[in-house]
PDB file of N, CA and C in Angstrom:
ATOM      1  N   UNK A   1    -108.499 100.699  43.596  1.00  0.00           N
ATOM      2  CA  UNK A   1    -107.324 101.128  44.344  1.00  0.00           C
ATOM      3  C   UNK A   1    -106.095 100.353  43.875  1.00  0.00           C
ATOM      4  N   UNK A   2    -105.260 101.190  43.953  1.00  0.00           N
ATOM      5  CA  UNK A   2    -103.202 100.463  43.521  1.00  0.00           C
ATOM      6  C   UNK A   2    -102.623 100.661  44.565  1.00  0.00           C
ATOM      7  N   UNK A   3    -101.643  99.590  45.080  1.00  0.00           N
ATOM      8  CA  UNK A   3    -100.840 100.041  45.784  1.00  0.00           C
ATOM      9  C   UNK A   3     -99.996  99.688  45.298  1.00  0.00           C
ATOM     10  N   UNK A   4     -98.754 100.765  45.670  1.00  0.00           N
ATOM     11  CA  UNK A   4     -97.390 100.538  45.235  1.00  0.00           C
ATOM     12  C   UNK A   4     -96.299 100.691  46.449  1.00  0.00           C
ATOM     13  N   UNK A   5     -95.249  99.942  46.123  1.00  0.00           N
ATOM     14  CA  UNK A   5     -94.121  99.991  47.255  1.00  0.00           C
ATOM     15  C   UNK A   5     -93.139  99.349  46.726  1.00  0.00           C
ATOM     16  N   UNK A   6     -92.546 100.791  46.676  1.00  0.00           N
ATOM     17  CA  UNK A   6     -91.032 101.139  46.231  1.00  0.00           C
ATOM     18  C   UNK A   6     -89.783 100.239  47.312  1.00  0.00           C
ATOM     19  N   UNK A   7     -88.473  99.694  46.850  1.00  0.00           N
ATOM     20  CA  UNK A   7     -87.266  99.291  47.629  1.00  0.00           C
ATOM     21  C   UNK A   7     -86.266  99.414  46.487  1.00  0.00           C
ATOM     22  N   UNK A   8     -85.204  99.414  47.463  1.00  0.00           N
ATOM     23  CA  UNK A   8     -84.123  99.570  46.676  1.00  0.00           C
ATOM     24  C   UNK A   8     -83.043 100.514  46.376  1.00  0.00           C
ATOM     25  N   UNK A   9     -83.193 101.256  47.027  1.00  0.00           N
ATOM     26  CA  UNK A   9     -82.726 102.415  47.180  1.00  0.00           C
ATOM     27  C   UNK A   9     -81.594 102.762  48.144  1.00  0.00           C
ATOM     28  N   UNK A  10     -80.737 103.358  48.449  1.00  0.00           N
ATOM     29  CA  UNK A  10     -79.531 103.363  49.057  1.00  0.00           C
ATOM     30  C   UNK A  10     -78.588 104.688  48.867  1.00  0.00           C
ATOM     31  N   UNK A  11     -76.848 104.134  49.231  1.00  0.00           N
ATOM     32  CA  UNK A  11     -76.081 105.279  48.947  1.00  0.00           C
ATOM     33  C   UNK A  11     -74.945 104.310  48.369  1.00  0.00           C
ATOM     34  N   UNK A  12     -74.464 104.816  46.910  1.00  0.00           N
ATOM     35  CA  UNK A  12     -74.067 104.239  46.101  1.00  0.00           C
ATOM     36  C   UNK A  12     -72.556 105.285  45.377  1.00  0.00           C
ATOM     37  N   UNK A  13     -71.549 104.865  44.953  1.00  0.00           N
ATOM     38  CA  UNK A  13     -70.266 105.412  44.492  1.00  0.00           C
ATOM     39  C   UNK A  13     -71.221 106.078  43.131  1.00  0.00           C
ATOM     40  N   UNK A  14     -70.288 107.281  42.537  1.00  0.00           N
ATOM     41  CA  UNK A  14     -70.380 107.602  41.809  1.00  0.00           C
ATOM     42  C   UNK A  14     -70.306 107.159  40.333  1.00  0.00           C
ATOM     43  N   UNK A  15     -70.662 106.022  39.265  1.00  0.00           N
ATOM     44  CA  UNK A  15     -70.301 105.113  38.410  1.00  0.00           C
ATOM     45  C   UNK A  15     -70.606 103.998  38.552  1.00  0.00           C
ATOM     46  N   UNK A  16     -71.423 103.718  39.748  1.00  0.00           N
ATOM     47  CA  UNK A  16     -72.271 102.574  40.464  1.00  0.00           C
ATOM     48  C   UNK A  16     -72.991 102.549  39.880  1.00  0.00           C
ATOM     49  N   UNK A  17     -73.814 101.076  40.080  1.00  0.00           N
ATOM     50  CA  UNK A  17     -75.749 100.847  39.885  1.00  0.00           C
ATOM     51  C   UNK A  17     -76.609 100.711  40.920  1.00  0.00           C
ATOM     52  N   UNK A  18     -77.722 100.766  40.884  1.00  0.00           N
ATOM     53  CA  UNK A  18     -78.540 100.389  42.088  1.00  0.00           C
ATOM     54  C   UNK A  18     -79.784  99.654  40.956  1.00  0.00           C
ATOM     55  N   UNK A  19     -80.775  99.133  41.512  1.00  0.00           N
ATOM     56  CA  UNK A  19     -81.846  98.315  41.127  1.00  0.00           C
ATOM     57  C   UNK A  19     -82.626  98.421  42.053  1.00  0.00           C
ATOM     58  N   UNK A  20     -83.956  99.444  41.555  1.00  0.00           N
ATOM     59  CA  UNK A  20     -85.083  99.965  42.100  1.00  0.00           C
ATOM     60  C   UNK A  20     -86.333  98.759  41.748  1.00  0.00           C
ATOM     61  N   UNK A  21     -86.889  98.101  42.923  1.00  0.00           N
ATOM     62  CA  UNK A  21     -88.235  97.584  42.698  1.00  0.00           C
ATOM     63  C   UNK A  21     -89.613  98.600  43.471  1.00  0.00           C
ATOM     64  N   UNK A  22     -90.423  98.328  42.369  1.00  0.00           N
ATOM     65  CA  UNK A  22     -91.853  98.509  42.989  1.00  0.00           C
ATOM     66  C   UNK A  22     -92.740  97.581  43.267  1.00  0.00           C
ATOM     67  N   UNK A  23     -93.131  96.868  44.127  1.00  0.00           N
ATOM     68  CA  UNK A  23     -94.246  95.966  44.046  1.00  0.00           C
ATOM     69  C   UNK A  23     -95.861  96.530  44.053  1.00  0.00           C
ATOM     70  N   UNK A  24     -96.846  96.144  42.439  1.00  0.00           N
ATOM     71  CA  UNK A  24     -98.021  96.394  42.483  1.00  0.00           C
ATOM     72  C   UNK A  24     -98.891  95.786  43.080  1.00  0.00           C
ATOM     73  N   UNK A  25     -99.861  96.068  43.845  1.00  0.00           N
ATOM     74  CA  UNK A  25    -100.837  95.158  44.193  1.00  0.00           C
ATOM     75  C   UNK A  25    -102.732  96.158  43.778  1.00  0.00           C
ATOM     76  N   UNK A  26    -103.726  95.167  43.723  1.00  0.00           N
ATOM     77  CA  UNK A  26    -104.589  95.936  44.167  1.00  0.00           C
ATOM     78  C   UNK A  26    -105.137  95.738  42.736  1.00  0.00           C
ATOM     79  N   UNK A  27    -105.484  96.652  42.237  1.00  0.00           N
ATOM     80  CA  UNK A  27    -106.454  96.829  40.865  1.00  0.00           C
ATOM     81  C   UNK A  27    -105.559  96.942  39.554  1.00  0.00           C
ATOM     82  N   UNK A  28    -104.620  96.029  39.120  1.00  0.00           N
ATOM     83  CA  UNK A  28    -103.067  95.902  38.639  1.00  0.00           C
ATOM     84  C   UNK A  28    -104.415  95.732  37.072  1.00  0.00           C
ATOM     85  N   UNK A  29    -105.554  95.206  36.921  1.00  0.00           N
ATOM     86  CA  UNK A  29    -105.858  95.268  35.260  1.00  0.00           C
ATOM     87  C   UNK A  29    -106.314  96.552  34.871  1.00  0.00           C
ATOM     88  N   UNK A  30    -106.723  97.279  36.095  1.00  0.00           N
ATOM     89  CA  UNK A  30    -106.951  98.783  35.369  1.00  0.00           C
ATOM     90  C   UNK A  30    -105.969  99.636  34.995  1.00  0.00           C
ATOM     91  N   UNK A  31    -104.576  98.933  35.233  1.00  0.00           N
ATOM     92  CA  UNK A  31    -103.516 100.088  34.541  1.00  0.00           C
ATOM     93  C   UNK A  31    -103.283 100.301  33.150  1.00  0.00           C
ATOM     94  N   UNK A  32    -102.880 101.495  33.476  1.00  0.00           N
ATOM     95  CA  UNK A  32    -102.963 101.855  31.763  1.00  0.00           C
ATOM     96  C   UNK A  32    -101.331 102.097  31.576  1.00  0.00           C
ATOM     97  N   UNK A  33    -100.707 102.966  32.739  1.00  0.00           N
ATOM     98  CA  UNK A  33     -99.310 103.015  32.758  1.00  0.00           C
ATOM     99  C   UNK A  33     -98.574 103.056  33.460  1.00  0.00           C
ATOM    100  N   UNK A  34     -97.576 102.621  34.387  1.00  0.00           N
ATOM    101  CA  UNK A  34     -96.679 102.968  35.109  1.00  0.00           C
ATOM    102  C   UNK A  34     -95.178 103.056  34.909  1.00  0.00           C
ATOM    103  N   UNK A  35     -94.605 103.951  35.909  1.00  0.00           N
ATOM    104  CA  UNK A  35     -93.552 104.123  35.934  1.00  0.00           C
ATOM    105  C   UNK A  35     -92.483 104.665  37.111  1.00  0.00           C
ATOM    106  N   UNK A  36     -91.504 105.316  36.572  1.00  0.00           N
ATOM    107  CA  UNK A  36     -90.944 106.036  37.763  1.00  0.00           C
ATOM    108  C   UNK A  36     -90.552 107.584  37.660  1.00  0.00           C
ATOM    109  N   UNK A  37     -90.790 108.263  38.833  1.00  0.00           N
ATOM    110  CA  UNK A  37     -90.463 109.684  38.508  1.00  0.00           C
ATOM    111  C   UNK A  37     -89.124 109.974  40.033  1.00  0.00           C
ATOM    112  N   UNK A  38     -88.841 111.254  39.238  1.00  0.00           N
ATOM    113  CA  UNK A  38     -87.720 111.577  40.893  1.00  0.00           C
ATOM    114  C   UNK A  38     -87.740 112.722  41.283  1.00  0.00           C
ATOM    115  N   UNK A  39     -87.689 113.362  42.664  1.00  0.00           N
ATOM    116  CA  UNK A  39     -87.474 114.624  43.028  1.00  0.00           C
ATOM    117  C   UNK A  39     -86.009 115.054  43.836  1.00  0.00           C
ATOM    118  N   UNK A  40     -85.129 115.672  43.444  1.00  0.00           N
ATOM    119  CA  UNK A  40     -83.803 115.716  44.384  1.00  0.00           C
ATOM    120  C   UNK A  40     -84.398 116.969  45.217  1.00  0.00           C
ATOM    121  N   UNK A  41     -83.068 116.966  46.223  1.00  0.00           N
ATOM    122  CA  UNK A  41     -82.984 118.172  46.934  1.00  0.00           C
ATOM    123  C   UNK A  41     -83.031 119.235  46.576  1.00  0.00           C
ATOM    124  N   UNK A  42     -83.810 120.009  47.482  1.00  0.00           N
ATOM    125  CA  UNK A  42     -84.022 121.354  47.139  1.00  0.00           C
ATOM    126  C   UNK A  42     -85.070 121.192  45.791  1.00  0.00           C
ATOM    127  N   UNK A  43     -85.576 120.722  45.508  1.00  0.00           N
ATOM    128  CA  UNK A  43     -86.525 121.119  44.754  1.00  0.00           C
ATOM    129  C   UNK A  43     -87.875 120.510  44.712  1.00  0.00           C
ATOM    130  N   UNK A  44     -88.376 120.841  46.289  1.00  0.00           N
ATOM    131  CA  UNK A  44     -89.612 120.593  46.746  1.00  0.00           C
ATOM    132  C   UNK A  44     -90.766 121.525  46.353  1.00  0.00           C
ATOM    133  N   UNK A  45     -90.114 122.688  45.521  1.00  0.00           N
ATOM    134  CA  UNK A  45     -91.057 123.275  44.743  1.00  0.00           C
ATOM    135  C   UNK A  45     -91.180 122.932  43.452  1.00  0.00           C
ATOM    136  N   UNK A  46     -90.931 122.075  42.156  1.00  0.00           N
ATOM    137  CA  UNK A  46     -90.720 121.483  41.377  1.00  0.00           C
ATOM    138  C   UNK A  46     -91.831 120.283  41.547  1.00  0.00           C
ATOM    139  N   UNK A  47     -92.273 120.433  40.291  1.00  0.00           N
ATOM    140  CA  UNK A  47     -92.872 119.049  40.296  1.00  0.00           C
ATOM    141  C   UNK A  47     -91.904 117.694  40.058  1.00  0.00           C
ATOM    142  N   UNK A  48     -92.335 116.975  40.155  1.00  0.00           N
ATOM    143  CA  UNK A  48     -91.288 115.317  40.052  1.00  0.00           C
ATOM    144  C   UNK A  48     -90.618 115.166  38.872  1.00  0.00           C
ATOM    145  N   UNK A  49     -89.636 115.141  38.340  1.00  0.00           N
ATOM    146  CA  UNK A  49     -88.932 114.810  37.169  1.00  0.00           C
ATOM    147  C   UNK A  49     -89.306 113.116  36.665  1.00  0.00           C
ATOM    148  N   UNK A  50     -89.992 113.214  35.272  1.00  0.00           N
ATOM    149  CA  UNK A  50     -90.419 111.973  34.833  1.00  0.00           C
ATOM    150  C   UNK A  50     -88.998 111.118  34.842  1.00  0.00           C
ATOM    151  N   UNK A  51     -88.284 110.238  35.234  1.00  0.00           N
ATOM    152  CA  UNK A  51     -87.349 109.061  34.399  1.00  0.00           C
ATOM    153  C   UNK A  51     -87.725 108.306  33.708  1.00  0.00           C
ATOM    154  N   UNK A  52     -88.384 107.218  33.907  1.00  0.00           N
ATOM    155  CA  UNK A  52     -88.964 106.270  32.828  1.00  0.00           C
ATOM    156  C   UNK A  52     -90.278 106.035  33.022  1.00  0.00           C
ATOM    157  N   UNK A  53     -91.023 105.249  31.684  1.00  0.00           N
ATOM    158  CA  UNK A  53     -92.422 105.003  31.771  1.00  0.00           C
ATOM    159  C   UNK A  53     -92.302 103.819  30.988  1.00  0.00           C
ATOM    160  N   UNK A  54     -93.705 103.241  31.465  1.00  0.00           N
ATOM    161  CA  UNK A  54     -94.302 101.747  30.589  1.00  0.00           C
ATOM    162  C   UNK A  54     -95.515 102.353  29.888  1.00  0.00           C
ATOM    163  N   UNK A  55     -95.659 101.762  28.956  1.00  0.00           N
ATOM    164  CA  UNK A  55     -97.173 102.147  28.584  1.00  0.00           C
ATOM    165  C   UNK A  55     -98.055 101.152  27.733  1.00  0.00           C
ATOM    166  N   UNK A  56     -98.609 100.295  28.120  1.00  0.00           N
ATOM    167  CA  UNK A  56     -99.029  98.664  27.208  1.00  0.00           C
ATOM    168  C   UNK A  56     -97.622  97.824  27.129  1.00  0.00           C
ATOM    169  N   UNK A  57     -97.300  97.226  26.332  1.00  0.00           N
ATOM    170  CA  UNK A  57     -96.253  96.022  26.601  1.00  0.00           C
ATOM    171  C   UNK A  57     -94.818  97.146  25.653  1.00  0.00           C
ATOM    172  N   UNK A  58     -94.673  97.497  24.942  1.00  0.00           N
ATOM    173  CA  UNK A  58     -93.865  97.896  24.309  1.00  0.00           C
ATOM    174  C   UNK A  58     -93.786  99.753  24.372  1.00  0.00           C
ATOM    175  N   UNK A  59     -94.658 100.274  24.610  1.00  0.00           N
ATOM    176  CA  UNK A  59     -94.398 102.113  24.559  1.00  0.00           C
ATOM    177  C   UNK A  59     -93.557 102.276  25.855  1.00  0.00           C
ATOM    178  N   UNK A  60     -92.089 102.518  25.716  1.00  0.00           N
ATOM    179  CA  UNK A  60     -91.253 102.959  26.714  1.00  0.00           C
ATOM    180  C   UNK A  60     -91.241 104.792  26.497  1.00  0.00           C
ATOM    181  N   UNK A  61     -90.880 105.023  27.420  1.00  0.00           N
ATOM    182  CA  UNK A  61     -90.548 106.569  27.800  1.00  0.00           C
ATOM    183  C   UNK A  61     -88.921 106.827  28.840  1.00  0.00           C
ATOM    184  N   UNK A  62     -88.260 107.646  28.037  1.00  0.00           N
ATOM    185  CA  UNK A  62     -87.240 107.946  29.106  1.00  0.00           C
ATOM    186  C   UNK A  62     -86.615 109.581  29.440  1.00  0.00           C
ATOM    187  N   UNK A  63     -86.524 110.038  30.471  1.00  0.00           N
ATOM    188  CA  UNK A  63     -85.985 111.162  30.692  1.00  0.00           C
ATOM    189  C   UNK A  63     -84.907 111.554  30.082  1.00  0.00           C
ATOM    190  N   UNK A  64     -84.284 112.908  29.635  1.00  0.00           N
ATOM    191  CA  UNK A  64     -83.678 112.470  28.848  1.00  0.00           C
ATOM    192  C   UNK A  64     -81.893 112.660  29.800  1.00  0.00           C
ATOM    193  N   UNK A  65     -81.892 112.914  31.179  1.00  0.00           N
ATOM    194  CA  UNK A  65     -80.694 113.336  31.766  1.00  0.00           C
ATOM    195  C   UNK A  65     -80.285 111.579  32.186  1.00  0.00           C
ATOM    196  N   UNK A  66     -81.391 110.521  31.494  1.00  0.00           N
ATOM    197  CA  UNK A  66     -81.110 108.804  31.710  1.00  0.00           C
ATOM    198  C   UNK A  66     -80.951 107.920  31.128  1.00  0.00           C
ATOM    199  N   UNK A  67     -81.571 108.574  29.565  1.00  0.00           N
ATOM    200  CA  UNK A  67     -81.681 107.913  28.561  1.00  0.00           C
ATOM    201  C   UNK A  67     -79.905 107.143  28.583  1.00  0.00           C
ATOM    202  N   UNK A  68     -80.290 105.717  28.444  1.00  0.00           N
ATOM    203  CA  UNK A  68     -78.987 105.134  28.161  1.00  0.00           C
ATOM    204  C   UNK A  68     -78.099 104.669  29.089  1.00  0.00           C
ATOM    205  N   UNK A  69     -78.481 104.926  30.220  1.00  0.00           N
ATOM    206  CA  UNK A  69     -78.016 104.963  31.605  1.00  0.00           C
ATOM    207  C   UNK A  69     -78.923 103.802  32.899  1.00  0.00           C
ATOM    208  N   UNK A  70     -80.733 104.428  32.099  1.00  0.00           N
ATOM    209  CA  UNK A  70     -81.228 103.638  33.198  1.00  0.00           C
ATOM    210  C   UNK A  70     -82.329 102.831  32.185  1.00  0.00           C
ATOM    211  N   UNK A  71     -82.859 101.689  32.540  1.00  0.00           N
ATOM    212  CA  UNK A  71     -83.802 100.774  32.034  1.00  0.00           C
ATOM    213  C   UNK A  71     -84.868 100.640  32.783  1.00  0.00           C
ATOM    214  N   UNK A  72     -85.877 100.736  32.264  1.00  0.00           N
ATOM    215  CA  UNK A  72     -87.277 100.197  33.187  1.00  0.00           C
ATOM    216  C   UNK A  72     -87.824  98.755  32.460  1.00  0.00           C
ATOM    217  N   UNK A  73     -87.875  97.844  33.519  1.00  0.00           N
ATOM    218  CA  UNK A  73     -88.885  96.603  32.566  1.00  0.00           C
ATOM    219  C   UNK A  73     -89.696  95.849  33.833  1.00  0.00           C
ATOM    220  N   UNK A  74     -90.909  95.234  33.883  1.00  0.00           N
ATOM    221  CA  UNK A  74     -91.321  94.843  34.602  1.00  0.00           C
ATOM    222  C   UNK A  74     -91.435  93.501  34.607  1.00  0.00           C
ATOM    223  N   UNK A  75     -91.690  92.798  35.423  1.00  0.00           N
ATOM    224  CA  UNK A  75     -91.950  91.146  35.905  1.00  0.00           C
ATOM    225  C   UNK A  75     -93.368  90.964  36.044  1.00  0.00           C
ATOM    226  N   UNK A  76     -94.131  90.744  35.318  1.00  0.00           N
ATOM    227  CA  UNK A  76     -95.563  90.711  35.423  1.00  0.00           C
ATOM    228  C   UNK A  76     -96.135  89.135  36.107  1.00  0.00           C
ATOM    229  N   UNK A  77     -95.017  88.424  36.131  1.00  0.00           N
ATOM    230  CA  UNK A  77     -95.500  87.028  37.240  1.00  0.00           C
ATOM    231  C   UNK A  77     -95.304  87.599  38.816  1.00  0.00           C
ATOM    232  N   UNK A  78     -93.905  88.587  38.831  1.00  0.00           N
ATOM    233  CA  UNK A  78     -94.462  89.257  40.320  1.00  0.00           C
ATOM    234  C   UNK A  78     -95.174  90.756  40.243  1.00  0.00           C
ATOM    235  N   UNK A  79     -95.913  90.763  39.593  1.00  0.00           N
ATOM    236  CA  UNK A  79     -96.472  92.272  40.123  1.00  0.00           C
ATOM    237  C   UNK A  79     -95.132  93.339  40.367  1.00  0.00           C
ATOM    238  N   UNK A  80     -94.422  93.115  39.465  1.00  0.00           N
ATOM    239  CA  UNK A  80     -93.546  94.216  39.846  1.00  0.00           C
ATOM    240  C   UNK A  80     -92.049  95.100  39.162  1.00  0.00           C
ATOM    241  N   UNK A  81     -92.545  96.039  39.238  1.00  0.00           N
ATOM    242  CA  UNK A  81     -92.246  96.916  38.087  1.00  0.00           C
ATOM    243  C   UNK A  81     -90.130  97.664  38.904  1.00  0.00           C
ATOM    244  N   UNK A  82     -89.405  97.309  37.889  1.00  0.00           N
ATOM    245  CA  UNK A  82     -87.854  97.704  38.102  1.00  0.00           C
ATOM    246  C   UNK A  82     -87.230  98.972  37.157  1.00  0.00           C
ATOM    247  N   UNK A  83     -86.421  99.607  37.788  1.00  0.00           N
ATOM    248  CA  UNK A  83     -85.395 100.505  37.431  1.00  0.00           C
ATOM    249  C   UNK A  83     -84.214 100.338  37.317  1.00  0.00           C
ATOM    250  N   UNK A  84     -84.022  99.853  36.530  1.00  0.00           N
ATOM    251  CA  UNK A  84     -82.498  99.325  36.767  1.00  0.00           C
ATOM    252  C   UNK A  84     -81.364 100.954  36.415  1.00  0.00           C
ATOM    253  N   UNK A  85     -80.786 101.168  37.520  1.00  0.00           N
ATOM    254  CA  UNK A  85     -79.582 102.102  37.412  1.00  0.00           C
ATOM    255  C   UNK A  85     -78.492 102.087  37.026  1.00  0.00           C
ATOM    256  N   UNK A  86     -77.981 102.482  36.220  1.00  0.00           N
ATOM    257  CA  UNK A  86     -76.338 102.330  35.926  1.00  0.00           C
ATOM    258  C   UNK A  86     -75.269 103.424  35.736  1.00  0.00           C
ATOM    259  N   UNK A  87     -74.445 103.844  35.563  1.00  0.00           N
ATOM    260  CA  UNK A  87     -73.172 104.675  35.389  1.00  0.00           C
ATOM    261  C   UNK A  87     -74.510 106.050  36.184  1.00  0.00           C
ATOM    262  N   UNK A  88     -73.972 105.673  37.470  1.00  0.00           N
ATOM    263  CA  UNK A  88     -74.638 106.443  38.219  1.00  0.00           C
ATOM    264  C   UNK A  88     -74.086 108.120  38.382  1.00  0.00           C
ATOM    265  N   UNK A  89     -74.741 109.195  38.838  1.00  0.00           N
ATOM    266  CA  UNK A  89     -74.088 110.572  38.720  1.00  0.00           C
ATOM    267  C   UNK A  89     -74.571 110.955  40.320  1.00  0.00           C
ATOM    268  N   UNK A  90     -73.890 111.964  40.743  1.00  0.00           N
ATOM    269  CA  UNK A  90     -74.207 113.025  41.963  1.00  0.00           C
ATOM    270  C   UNK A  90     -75.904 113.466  41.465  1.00  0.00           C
ATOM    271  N   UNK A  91     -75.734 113.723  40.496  1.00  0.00           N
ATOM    272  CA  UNK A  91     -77.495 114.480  40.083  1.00  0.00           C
ATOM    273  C   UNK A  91     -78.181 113.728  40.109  1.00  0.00           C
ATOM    274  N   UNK A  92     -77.858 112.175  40.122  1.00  0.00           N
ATOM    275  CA  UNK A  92     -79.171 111.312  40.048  1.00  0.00           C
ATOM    276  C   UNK A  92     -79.560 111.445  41.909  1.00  0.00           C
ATOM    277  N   UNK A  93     -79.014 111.660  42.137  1.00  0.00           N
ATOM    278  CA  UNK A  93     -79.184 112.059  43.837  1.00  0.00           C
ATOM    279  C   UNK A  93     -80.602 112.744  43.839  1.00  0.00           C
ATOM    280  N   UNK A  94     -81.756 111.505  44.847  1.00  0.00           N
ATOM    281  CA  UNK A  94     -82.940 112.370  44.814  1.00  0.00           C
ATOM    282  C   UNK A  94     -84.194 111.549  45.252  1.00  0.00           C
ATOM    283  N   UNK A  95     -85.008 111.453  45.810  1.00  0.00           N
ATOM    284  CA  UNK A  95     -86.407 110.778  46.114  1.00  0.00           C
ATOM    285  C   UNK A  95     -86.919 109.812  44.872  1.00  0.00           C
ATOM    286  N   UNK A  96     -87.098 108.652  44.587  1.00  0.00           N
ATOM    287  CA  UNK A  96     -87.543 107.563  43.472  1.00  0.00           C
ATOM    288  C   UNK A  96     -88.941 107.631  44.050  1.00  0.00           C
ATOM    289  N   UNK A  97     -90.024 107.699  43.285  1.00  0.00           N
ATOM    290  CA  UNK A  97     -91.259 107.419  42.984  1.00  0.00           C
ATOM    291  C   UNK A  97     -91.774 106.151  42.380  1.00  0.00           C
ATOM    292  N   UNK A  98     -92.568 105.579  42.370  1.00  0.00           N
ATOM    293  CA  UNK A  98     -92.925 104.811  41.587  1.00  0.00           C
ATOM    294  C   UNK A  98     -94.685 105.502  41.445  1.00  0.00           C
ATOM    295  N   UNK A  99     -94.892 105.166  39.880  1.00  0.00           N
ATOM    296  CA  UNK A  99     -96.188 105.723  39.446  1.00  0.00           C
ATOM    297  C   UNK A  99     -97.179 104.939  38.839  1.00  0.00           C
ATOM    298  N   UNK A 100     -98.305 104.594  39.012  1.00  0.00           N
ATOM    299  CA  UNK A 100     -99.327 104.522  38.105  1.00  0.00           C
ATOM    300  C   UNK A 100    -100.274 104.910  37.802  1.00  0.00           C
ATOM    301  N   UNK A 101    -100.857 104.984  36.725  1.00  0.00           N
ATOM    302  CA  UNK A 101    -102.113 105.671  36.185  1.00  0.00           C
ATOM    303  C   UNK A 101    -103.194 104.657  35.511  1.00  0.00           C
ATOM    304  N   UNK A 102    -104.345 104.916  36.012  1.00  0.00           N
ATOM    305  CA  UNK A 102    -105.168 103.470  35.643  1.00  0.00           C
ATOM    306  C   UNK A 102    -106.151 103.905  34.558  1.00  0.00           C
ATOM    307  N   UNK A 103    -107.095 103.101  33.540  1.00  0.00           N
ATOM    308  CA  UNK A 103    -107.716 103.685  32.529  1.00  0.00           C
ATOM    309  C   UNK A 103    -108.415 104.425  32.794  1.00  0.00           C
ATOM    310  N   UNK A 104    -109.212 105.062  33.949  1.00  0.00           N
ATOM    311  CA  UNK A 104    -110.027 106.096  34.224  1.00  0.00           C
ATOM    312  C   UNK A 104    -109.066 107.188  35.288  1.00  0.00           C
ATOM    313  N   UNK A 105    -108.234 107.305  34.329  1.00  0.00           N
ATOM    314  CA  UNK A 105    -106.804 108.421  34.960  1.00  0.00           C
ATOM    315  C   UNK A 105    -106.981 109.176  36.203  1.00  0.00           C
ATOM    316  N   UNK A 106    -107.076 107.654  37.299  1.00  0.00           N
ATOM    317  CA  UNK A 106    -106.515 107.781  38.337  1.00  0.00           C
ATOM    318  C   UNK A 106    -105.154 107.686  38.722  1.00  0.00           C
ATOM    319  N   UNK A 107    -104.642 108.389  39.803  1.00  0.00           N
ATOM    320  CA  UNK A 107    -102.791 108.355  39.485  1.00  0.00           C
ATOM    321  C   UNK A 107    -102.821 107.552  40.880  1.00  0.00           C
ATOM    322  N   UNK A 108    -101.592 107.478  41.331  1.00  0.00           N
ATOM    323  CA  UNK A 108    -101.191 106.403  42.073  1.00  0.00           C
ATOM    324  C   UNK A 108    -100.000 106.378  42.623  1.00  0.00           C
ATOM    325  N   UNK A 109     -99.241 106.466  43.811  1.00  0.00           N
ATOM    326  CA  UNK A 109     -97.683 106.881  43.869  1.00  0.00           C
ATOM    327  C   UNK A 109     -97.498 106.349  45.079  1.00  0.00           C
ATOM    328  N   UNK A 110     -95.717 105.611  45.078  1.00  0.00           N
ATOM    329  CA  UNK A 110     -95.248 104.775  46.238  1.00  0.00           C
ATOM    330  C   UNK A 110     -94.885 105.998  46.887  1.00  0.00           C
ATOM    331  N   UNK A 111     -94.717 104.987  48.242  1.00  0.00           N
ATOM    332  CA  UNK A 111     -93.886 106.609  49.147  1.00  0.00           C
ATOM    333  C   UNK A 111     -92.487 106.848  49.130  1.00  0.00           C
ATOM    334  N   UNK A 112     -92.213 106.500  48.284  1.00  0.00           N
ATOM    335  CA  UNK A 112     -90.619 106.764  47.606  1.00  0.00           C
ATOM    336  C   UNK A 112     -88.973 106.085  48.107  1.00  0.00           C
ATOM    337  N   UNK A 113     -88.432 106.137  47.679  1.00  0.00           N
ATOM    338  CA  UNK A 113     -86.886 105.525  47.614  1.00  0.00           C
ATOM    339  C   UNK A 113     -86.077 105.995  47.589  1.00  0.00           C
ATOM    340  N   UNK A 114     -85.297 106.897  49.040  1.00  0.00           N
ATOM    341  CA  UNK A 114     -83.841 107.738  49.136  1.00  0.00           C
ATOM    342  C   UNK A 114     -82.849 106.681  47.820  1.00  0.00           C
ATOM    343  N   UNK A 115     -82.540 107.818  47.495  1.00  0.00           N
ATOM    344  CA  UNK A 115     -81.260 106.708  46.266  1.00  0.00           C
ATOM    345  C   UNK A 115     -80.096 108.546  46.109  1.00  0.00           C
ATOM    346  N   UNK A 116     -78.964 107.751  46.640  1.00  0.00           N
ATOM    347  CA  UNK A 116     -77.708 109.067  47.132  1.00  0.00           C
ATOM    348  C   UNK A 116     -76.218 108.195  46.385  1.00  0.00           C
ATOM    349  N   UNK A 117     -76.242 109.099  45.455  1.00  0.00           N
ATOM    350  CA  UNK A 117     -74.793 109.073  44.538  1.00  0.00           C
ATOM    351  C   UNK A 117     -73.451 109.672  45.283  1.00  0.00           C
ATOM    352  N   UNK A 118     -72.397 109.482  45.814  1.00  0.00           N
ATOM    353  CA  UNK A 118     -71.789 109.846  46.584  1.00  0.00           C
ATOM    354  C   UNK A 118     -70.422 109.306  46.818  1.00  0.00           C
ATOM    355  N   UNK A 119     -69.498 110.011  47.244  1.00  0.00           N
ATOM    356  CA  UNK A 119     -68.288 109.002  47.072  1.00  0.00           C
ATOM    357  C   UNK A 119     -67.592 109.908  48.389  1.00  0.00           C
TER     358      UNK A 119
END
């Protein structure tokens, strides 16, 4: 079992940052990858839009409406995996996930992080 729990999240100016944590706990050597995904409004029929991923120490992954915008890196003395946000938009407006997937591709998901671009 993983648990994850997402903070960080808020209502932020348009051109703002925010800084998303997840804290891992639980079965943290069976991961194989984590990351973060997002769902905005209105699109509860949509599956989750990937933003970033980890994958072993160096395979990054980024969405590409973030690429350049947002960073993922984790703190492995705290169990805990960040999003760092920057030159924030109205569209980034939307539910933050945090994800993992462990070597016998079990998945894993926080209960998410209101994060509202807004001015």
């Amino acid at each position: 079992q993983v648990q994850l729990v997402e903070s960080g999240g808020g209502l932020v100016q348009p051109g703002g940052s925010l800084r998303l944590s997840c804290v891992i706990s639980g079965s943290i050597f069976r991961l194989h990858g984590v990351g973060w995904y997002r769902r905005g409004a209105g699109q509860e029929q949509r599956g989750r839009e990937l933003v970033a991923w980890i994958q072993g120490d160096t395979d990054l992954l980024y969405g590409d409406s973030v690429k350049d915008r947002f960073t993922i890196f984790r703190d492995m003395s705290k169990s805990t995996l960040y999003l760092q946000m920057n030159s924030l938009k109205p569209e980034d407006t939307a539910v933050y996930y945090c994800n993992a997937v462990t070597t016998q591709s079990e998945e894993y998901w926080g209960q998410g992080t209101q994060v509202t671009v807004s001015s």
